[in-house]
C-alpha atoms as a PDB file:
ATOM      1  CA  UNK A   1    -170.532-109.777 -73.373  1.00  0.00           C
ATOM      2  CA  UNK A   2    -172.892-109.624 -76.191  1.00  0.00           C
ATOM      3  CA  UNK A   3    -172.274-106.275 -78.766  1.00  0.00           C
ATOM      4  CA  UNK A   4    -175.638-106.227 -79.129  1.00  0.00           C
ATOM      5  CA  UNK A   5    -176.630-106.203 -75.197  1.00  0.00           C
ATOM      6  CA  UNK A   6    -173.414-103.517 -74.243  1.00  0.00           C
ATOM      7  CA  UNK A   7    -174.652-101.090 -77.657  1.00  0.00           C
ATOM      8  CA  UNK A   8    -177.869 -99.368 -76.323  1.00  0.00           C
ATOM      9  CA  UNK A   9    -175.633 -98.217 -73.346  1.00  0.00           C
ATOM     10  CA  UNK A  10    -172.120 -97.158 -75.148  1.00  0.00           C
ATOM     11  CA  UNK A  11    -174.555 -95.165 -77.774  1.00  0.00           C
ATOM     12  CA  UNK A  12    -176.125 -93.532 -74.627  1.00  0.00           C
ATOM     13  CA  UNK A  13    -172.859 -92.352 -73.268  1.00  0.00           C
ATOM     14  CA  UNK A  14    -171.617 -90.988 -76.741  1.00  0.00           C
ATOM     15  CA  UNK A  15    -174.418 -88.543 -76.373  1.00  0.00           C
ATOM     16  CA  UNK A  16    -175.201 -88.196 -73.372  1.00  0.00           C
ATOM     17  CA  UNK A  17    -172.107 -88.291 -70.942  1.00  0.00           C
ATOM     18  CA  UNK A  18    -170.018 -85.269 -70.810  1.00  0.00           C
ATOM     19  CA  UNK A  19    -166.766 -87.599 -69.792  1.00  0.00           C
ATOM     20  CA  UNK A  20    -167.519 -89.075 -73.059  1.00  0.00           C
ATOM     21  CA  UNK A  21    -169.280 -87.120 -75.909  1.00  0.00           C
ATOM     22  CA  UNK A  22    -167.225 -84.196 -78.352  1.00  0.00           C
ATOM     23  CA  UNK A  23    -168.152 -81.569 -75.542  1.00  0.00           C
ATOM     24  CA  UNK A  24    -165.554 -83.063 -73.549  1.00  0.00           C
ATOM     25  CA  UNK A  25    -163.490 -80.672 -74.201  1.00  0.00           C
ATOM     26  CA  UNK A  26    -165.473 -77.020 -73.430  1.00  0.00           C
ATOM     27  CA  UNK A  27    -165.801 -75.607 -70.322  1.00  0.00           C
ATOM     28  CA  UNK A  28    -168.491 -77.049 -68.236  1.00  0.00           C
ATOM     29  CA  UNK A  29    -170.543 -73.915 -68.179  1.00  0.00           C
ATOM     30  CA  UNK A  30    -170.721 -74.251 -71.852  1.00  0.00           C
ATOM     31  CA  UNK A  31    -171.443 -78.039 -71.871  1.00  0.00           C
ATOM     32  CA  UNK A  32    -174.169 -77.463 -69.525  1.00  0.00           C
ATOM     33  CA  UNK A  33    -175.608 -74.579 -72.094  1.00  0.00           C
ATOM     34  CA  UNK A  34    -175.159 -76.795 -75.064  1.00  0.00           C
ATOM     35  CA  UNK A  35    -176.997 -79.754 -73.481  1.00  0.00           C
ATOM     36  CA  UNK A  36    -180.004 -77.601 -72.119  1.00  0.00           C
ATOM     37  CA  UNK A  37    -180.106 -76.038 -75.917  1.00  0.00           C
ATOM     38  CA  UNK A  38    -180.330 -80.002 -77.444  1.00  0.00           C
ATOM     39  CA  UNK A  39    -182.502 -80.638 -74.873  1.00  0.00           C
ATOM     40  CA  UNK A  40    -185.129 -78.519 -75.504  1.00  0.00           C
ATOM     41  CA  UNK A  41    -184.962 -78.888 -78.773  1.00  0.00           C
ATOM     42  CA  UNK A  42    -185.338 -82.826 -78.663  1.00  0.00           C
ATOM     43  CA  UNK A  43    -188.115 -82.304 -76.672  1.00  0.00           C
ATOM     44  CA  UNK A  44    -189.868 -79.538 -79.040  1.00  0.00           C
ATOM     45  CA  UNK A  45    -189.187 -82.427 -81.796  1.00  0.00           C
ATOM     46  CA  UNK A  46    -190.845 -85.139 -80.443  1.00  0.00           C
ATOM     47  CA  UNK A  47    -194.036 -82.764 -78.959  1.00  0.00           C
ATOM     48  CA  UNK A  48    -193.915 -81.480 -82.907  1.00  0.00           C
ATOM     49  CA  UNK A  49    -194.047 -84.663 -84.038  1.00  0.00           C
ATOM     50  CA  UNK A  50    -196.259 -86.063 -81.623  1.00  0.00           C
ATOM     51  CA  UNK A  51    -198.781 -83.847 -82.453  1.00  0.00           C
ATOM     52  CA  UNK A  52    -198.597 -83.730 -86.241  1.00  0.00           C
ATOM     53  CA  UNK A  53    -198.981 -87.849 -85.758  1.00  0.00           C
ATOM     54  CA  UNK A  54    -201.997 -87.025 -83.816  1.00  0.00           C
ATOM     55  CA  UNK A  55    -203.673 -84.253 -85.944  1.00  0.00           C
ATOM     56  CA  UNK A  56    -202.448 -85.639 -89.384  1.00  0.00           C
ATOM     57  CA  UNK A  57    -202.170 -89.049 -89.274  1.00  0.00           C
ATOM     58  CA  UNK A  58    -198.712 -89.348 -91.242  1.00  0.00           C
ATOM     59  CA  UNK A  59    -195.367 -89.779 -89.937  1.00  0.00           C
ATOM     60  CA  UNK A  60    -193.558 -87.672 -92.667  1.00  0.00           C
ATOM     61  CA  UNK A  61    -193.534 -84.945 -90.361  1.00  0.00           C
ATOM     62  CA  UNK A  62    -192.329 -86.745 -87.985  1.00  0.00           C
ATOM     63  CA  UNK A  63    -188.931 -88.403 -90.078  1.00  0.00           C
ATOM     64  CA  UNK A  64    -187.798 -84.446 -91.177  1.00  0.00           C
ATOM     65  CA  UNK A  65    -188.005 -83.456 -87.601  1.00  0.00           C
ATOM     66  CA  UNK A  66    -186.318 -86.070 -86.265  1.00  0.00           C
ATOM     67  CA  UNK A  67    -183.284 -85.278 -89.152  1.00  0.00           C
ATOM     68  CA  UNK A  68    -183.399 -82.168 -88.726  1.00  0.00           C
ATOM     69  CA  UNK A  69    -182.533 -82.812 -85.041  1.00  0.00           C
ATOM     70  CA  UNK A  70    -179.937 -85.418 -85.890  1.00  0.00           C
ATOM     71  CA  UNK A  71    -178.430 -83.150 -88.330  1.00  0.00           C
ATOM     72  CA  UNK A  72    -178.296 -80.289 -85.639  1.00  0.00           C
ATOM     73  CA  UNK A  73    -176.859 -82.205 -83.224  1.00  0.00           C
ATOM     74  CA  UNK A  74    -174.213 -83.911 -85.223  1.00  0.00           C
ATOM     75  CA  UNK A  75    -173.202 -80.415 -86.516  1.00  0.00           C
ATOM     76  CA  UNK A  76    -172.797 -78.989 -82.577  1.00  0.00           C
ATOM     77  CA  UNK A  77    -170.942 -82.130 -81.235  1.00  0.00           C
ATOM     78  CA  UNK A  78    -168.800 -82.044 -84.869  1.00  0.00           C
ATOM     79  CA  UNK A  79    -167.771 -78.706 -83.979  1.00  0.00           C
ATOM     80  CA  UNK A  80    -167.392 -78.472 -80.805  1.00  0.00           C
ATOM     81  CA  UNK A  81    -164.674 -81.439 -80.831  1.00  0.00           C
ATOM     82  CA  UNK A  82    -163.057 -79.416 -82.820  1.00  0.00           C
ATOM     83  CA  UNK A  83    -163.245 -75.978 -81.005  1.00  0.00           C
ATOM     84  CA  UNK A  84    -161.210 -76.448 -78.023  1.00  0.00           C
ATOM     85  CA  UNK A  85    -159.747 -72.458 -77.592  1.00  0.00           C
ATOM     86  CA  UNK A  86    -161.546 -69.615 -75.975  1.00  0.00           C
ATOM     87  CA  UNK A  87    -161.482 -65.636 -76.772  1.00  0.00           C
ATOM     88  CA  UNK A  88    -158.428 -66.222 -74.044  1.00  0.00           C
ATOM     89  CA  UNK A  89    -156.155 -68.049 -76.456  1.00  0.00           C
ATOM     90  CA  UNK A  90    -155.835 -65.244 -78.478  1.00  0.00           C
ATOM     91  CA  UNK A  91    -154.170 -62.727 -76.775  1.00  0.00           C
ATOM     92  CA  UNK A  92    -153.882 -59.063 -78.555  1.00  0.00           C
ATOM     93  CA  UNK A  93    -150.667 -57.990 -80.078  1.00  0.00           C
ATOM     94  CA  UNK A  94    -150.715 -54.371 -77.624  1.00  0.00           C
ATOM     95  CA  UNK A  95    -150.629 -56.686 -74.875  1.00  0.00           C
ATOM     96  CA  UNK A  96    -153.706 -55.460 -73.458  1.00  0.00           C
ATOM     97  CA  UNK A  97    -156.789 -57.253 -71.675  1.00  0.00           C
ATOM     98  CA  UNK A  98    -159.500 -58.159 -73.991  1.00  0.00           C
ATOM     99  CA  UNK A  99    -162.065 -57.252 -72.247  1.00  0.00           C
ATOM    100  CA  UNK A 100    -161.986 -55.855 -68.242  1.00  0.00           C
ATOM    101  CA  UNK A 101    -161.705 -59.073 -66.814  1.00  0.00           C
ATOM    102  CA  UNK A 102    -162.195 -58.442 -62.825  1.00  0.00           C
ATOM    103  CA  UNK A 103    -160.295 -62.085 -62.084  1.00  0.00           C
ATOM    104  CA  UNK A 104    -157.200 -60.759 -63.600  1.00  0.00           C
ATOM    105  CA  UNK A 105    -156.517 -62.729 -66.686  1.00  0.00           C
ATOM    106  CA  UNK A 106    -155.325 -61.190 -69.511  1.00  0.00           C
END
């Protein structure tokens, strides 16, 4: 098939997906946070943006949001591909629980 027909959709998935995008590898709790936090803030963008367009006229505004949104989210997926242990991982040298965990890990 055509690169340029199958693009739109692989580009989707690297963001979108959580089988396929850097959060991958949190915890599914987490992914769902992180996505509702991009989320919101993609919307807030593209309102912001949206309505500086409307009440100004120029689309400057418009260009640093939408970097400053790229730049946000490249930063939390560039991370987070690279974060893969929790607090868990990290056991303390008395031997102790971290916290009181009530499902008994330690």
């Amino acid at each position: 098939m055509n690169p340029i027909v199958t693009y739109p959709g692989r580009a989707f998935r690297a963001v979108m997906d959580p089988s396929a995008n850097p959060l991958q590898h949190l915890h599914i709790a987490q992914r769902f946070q992180i996505m509702c936090v991009l989320g919101i803030m993609w919307t807030t963008i593209f309102c912001l943006g949206a309505g500086a367009w409307l009440y100004y006229g120029e689309l400057m505004a418009f260009h640093i949001l939408t970097a400053f949104g790229a730049l946000v989210t490249g930063s939390t997926f560039r991370s987070a591909s690279s974060q893969t242990k929790t607090y868990r991982d990290y056991p303390r040298e008395d031997g102790t629980a971290r916290y009181d965990d009530v499902w008994g890990a330690s």
